[in-house]
PDB file of N, CA and C in Angstrom:
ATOM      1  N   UNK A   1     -45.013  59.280  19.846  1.00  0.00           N
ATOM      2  CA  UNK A   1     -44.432  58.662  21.029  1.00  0.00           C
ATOM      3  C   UNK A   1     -44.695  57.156  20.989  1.00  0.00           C
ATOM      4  N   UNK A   2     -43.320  56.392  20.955  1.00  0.00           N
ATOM      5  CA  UNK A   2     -44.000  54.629  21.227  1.00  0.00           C
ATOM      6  C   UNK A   2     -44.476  54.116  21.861  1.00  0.00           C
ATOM      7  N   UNK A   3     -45.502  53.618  22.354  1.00  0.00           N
ATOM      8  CA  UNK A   3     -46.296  52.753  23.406  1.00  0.00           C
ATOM      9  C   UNK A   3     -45.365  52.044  24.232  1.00  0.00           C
ATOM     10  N   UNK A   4     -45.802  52.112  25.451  1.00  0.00           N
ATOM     11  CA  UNK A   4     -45.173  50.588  26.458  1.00  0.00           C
ATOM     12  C   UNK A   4     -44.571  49.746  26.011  1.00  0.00           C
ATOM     13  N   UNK A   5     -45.251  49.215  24.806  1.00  0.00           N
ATOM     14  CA  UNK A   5     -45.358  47.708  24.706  1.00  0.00           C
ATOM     15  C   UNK A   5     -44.260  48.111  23.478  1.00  0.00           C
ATOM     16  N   UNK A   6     -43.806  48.752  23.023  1.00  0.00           N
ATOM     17  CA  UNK A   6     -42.463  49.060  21.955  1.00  0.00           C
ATOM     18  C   UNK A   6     -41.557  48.865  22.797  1.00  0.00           C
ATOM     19  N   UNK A   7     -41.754  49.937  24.179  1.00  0.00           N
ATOM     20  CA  UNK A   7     -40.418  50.248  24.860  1.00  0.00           C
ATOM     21  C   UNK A   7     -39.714  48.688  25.045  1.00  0.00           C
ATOM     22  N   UNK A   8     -41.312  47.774  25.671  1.00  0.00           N
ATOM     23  CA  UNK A   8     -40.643  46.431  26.646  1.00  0.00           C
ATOM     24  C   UNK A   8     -40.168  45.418  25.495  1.00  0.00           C
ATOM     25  N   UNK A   9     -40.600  45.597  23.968  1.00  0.00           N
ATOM     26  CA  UNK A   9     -39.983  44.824  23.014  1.00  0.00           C
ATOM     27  C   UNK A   9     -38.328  45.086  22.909  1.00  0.00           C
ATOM     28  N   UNK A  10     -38.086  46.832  22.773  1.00  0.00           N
ATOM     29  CA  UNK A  10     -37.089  47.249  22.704  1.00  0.00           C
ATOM     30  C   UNK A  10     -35.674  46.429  23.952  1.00  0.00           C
ATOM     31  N   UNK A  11     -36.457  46.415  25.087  1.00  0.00           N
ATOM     32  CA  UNK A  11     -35.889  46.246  26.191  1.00  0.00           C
ATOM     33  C   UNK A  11     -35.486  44.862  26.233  1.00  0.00           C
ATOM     34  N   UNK A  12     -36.601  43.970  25.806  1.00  0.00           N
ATOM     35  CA  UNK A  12     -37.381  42.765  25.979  1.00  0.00           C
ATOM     36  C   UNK A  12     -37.598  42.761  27.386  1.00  0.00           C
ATOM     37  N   UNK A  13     -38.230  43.134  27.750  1.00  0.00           N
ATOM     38  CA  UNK A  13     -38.663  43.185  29.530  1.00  0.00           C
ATOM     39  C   UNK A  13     -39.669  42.073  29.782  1.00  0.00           C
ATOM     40  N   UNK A  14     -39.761  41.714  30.851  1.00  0.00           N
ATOM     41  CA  UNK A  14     -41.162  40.808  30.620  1.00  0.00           C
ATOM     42  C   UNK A  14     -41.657  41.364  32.436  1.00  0.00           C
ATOM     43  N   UNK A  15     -42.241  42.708  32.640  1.00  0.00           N
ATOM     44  CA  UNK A  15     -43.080  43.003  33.861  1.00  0.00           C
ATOM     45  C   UNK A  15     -44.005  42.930  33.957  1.00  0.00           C
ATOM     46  N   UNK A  16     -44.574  42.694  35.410  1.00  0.00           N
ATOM     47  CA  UNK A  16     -45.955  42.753  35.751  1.00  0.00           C
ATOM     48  C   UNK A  16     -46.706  43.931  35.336  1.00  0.00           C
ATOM     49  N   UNK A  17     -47.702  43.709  35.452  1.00  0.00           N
ATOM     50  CA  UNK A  17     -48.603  45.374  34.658  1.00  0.00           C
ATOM     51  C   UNK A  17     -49.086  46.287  35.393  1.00  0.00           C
ATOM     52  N   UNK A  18     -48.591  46.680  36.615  1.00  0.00           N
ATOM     53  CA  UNK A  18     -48.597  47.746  37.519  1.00  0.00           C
ATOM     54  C   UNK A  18     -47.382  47.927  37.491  1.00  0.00           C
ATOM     55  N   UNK A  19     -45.811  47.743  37.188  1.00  0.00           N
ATOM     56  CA  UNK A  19     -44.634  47.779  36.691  1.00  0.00           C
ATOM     57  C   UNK A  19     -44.784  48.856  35.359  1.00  0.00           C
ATOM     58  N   UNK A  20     -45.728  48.147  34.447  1.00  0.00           N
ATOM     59  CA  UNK A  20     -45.215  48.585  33.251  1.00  0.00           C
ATOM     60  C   UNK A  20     -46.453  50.061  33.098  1.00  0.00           C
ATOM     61  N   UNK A  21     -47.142  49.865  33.636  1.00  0.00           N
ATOM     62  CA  UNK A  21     -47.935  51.315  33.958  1.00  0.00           C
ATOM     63  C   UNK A  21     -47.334  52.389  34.554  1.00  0.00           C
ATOM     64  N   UNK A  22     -46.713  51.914  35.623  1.00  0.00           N
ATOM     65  CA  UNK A  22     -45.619  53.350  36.065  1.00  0.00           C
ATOM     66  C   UNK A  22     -44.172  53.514  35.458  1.00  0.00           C
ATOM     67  N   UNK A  23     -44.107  52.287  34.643  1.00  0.00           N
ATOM     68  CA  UNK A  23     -42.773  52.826  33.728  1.00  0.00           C
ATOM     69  C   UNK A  23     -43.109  53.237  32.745  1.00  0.00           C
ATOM     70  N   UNK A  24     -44.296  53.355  32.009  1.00  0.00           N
ATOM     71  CA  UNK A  24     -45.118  54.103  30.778  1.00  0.00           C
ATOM     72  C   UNK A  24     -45.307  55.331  31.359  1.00  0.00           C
ATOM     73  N   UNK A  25     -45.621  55.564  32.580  1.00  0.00           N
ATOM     74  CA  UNK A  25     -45.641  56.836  32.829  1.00  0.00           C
ATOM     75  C   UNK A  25     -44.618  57.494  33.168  1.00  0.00           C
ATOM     76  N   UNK A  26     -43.615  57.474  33.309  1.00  0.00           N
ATOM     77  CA  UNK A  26     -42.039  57.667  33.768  1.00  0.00           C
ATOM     78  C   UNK A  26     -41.311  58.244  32.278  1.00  0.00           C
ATOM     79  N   UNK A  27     -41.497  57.110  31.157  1.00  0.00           N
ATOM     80  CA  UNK A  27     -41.033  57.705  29.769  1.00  0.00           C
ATOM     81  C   UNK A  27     -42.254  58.331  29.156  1.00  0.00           C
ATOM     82  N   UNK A  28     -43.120  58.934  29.452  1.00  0.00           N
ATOM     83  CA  UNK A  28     -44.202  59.985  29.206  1.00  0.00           C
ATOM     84  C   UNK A  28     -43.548  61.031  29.736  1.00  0.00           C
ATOM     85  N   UNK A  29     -43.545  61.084  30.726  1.00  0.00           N
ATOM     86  CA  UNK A  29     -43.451  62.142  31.487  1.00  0.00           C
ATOM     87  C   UNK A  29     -41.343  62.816  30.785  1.00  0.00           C
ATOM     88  N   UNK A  30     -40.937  62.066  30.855  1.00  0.00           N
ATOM     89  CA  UNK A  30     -39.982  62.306  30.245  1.00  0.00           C
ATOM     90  C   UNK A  30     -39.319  62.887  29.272  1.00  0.00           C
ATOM     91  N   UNK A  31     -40.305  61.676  28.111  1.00  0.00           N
ATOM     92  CA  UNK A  31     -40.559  62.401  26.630  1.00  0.00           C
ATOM     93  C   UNK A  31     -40.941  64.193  26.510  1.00  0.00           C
ATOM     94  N   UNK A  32     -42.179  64.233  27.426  1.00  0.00           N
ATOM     95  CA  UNK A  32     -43.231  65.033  27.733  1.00  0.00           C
ATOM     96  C   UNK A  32     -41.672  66.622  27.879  1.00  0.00           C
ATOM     97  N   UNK A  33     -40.921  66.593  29.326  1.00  0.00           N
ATOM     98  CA  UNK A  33     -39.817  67.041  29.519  1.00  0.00           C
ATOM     99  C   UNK A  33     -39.160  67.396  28.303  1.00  0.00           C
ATOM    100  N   UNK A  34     -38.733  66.410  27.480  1.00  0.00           N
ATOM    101  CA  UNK A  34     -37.656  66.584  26.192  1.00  0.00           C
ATOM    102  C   UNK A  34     -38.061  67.982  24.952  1.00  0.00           C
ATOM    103  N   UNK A  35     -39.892  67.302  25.230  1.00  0.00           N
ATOM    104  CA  UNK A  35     -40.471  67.956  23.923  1.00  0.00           C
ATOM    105  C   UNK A  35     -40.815  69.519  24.389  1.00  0.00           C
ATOM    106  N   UNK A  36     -40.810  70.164  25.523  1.00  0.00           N
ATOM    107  CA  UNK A  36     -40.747  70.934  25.905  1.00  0.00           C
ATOM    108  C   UNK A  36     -39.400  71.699  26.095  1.00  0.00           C
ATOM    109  N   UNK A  37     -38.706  71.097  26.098  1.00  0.00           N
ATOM    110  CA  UNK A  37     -37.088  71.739  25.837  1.00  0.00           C
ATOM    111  C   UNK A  37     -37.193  72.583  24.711  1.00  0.00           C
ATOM    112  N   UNK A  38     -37.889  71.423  23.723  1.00  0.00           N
ATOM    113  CA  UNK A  38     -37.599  71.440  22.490  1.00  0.00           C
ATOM    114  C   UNK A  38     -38.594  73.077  21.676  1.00  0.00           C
ATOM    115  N   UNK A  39     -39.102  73.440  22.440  1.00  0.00           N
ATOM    116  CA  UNK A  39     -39.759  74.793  22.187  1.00  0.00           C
ATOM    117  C   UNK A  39     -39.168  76.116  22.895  1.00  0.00           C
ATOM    118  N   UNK A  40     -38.058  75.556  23.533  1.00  0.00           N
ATOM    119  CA  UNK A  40     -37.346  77.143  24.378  1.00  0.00           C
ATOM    120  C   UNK A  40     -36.349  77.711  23.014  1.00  0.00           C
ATOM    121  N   UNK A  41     -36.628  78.945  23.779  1.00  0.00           N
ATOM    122  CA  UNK A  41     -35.871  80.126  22.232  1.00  0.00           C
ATOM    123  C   UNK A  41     -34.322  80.626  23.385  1.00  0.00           C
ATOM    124  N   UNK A  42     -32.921  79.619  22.704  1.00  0.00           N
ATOM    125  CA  UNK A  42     -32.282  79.696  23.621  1.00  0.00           C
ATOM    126  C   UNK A  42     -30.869  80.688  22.147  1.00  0.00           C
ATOM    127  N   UNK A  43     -31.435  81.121  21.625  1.00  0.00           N
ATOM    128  CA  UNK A  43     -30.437  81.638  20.443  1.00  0.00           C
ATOM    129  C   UNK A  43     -29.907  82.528  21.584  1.00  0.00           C
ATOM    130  N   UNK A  44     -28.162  82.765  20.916  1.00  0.00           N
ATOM    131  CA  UNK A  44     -27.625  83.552  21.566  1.00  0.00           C
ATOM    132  C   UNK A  44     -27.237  84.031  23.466  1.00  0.00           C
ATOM    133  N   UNK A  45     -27.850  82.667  24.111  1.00  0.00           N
ATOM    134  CA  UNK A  45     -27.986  82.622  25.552  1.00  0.00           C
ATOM    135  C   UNK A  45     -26.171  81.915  25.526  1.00  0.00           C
ATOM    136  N   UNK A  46     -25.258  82.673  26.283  1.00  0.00           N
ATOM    137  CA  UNK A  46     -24.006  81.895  26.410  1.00  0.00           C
ATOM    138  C   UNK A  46     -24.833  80.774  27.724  1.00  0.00           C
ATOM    139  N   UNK A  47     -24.060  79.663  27.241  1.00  0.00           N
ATOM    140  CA  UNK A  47     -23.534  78.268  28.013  1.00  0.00           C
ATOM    141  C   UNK A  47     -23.233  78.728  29.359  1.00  0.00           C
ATOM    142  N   UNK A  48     -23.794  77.793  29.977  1.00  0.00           N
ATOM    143  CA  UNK A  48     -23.144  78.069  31.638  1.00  0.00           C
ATOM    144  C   UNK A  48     -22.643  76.592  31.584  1.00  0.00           C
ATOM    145  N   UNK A  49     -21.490  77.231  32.870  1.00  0.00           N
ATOM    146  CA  UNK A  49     -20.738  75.927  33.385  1.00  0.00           C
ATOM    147  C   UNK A  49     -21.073  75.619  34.526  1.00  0.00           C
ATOM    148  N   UNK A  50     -21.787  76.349  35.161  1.00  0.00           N
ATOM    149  CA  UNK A  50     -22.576  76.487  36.454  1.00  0.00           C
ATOM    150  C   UNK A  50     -23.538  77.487  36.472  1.00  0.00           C
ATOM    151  N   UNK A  51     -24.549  77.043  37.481  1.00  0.00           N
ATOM    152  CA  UNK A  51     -25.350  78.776  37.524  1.00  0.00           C
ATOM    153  C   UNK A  51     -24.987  79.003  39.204  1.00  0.00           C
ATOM    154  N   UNK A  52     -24.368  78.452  39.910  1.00  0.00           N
ATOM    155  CA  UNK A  52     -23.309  79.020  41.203  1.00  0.00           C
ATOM    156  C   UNK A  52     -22.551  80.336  40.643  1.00  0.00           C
ATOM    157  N   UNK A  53     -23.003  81.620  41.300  1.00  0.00           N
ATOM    158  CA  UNK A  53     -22.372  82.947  40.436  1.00  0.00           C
ATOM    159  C   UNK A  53     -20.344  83.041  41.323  1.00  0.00           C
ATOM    160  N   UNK A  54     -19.541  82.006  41.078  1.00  0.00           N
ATOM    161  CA  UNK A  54     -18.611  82.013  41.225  1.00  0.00           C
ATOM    162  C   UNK A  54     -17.483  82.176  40.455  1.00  0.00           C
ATOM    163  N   UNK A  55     -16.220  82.997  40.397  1.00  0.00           N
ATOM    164  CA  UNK A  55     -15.601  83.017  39.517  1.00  0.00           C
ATOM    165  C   UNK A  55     -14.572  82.491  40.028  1.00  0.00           C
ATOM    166  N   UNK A  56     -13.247  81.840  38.999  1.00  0.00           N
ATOM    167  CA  UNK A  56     -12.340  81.360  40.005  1.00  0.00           C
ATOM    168  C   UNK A  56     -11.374  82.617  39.407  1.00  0.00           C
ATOM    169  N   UNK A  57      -9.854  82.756  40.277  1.00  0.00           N
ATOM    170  CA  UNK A  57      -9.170  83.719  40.061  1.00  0.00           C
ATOM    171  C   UNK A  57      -7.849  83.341  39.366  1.00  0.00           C
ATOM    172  N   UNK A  58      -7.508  82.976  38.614  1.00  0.00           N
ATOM    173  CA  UNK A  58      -5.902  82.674  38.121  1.00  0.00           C
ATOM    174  C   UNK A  58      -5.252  83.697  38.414  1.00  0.00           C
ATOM    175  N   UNK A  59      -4.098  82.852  38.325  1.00  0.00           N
ATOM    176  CA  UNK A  59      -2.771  83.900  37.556  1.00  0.00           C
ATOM    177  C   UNK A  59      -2.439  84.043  36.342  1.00  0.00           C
ATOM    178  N   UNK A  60      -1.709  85.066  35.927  1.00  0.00           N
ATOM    179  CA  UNK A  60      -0.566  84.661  34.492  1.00  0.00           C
ATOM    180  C   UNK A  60       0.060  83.512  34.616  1.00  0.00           C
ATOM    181  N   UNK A  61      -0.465  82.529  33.429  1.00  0.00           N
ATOM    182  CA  UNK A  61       0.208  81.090  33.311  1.00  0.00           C
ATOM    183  C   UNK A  61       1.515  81.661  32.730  1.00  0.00           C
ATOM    184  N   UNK A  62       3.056  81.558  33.507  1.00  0.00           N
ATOM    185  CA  UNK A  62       4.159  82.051  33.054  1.00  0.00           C
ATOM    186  C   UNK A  62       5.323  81.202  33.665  1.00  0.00           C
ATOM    187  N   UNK A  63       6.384  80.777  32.701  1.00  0.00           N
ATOM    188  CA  UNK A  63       7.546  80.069  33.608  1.00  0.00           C
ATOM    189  C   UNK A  63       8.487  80.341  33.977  1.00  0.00           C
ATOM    190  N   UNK A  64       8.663  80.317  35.250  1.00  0.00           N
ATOM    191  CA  UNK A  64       9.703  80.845  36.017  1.00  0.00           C
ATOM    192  C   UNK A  64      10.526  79.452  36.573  1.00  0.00           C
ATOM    193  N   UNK A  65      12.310  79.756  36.091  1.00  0.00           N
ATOM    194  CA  UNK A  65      13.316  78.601  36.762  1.00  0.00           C
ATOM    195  C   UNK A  65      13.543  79.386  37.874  1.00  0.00           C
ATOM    196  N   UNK A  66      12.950  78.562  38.980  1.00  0.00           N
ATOM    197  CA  UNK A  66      13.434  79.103  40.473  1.00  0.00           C
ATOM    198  C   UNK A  66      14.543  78.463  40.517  1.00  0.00           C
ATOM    199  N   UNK A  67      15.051  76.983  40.447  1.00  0.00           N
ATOM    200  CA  UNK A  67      16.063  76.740  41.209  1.00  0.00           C
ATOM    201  C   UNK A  67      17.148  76.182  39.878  1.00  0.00           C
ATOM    202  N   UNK A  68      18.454  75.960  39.550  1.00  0.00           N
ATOM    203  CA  UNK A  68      19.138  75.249  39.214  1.00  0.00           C
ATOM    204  C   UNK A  68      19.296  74.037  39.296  1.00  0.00           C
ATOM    205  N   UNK A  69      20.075  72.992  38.532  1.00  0.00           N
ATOM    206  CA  UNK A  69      19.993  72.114  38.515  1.00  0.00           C
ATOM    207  C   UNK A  69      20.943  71.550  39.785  1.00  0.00           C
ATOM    208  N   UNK A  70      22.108  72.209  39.527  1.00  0.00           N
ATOM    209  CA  UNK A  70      22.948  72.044  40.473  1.00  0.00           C
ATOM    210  C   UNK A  70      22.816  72.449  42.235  1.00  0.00           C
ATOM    211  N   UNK A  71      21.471  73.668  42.157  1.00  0.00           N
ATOM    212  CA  UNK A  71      20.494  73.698  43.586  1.00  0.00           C
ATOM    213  C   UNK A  71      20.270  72.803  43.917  1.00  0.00           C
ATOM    214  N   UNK A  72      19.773  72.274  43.374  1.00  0.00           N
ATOM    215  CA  UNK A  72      18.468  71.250  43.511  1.00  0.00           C
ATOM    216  C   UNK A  72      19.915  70.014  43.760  1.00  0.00           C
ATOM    217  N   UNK A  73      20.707  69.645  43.040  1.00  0.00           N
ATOM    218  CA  UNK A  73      21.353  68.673  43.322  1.00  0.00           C
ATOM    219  C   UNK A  73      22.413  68.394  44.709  1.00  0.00           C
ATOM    220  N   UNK A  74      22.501  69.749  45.364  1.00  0.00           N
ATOM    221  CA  UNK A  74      23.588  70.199  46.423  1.00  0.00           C
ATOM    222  C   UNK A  74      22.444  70.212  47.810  1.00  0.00           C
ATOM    223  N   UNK A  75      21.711  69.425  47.760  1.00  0.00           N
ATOM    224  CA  UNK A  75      20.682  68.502  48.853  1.00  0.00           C
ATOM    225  C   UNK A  75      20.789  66.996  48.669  1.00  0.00           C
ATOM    226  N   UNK A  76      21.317  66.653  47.289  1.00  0.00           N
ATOM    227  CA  UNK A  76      20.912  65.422  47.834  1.00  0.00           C
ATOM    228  C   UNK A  76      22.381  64.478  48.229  1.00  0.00           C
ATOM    229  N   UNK A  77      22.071  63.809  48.856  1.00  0.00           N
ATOM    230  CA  UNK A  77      23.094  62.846  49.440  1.00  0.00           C
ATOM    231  C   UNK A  77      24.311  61.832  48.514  1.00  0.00           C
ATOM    232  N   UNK A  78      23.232  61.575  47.238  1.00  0.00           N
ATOM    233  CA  UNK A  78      24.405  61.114  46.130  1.00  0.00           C
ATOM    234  C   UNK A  78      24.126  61.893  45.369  1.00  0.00           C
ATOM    235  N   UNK A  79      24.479  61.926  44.048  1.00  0.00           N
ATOM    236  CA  UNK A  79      24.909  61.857  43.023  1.00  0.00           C
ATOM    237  C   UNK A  79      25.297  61.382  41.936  1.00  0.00           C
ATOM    238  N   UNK A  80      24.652  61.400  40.611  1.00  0.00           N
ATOM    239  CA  UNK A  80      25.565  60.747  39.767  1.00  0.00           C
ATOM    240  C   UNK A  80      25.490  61.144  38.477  1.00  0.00           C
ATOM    241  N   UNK A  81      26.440  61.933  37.847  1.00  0.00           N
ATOM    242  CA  UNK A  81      26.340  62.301  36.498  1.00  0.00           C
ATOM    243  C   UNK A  81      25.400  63.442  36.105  1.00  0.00           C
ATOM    244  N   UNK A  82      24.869  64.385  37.152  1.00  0.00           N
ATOM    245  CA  UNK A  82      23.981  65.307  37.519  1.00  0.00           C
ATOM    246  C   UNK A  82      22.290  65.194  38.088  1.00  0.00           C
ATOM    247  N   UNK A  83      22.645  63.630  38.192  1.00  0.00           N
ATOM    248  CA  UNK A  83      21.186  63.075  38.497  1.00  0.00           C
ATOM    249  C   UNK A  83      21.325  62.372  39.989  1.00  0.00           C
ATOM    250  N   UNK A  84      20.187  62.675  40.776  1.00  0.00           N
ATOM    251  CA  UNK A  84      20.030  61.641  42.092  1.00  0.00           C
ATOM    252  C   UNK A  84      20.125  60.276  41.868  1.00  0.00           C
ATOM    253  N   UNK A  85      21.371  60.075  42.717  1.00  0.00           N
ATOM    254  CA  UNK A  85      21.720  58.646  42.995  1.00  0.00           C
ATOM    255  C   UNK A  85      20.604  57.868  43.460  1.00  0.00           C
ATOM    256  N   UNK A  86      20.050  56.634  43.486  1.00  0.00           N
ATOM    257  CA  UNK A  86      19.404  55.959  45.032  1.00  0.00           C
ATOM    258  C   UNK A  86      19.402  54.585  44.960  1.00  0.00           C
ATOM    259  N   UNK A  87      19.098  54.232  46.295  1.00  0.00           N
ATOM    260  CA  UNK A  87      19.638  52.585  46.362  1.00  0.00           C
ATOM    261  C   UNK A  87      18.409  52.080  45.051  1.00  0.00           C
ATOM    262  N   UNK A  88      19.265  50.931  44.538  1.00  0.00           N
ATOM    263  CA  UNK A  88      17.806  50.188  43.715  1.00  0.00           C
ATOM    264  C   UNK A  88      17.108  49.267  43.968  1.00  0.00           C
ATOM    265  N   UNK A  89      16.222  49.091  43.671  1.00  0.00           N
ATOM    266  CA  UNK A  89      14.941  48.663  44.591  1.00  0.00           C
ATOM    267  C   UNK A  89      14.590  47.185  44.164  1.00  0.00           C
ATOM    268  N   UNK A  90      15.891  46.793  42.941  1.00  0.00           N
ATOM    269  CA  UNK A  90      15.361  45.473  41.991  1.00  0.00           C
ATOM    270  C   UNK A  90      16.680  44.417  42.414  1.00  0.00           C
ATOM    271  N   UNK A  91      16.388  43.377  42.318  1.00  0.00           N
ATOM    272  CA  UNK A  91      17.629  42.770  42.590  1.00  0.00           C
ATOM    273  C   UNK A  91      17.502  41.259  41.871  1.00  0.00           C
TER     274      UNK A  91
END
């Protein structure tokens, strides 16, 4: 594990030394965290995406043409060439 005084080179920090005592203890404690990960026997555990025991519900992703083109076009007010007309907005 690197000392303080690596981290604040790394950093270039320049803190007071009741600063750099509780930030030495902060990446201790941290490290400390990591290296303990680092001994769990996680073979074969599936991945969670949550541990909230929720499932969501889909449907069949499937495509359905509800409407025509010409539906869809026998609402609107213009027309042109099978496409909605509309005023233009550039001048």
């Amino acid at each position: 594990m690197p000392s303080i005084t690596s981290f604040e080179t790394m950093a270039m920090l320049e803190l007071p030394q009741d600063e750099r005592e509780m930030l030495g203890k902060c990446i201790e404690a941290l490290a400390d965290s990591f290296t303990k990960l680092e001994h769990i026997e996680a073979e074969g555990v599936e991945p969670l995406v949550t541990v909230l025991d929720i499932h969501n519900i889909l449907r069949e992703d499937r495509s359905e043409k509800l409407l025509t083109r010409a539906e869809i076009l026998s609402n609107a007010p213009e027309q042109c060439d099978g496409y909605f007309q509309v005023p233009g907005t550039l001048e």
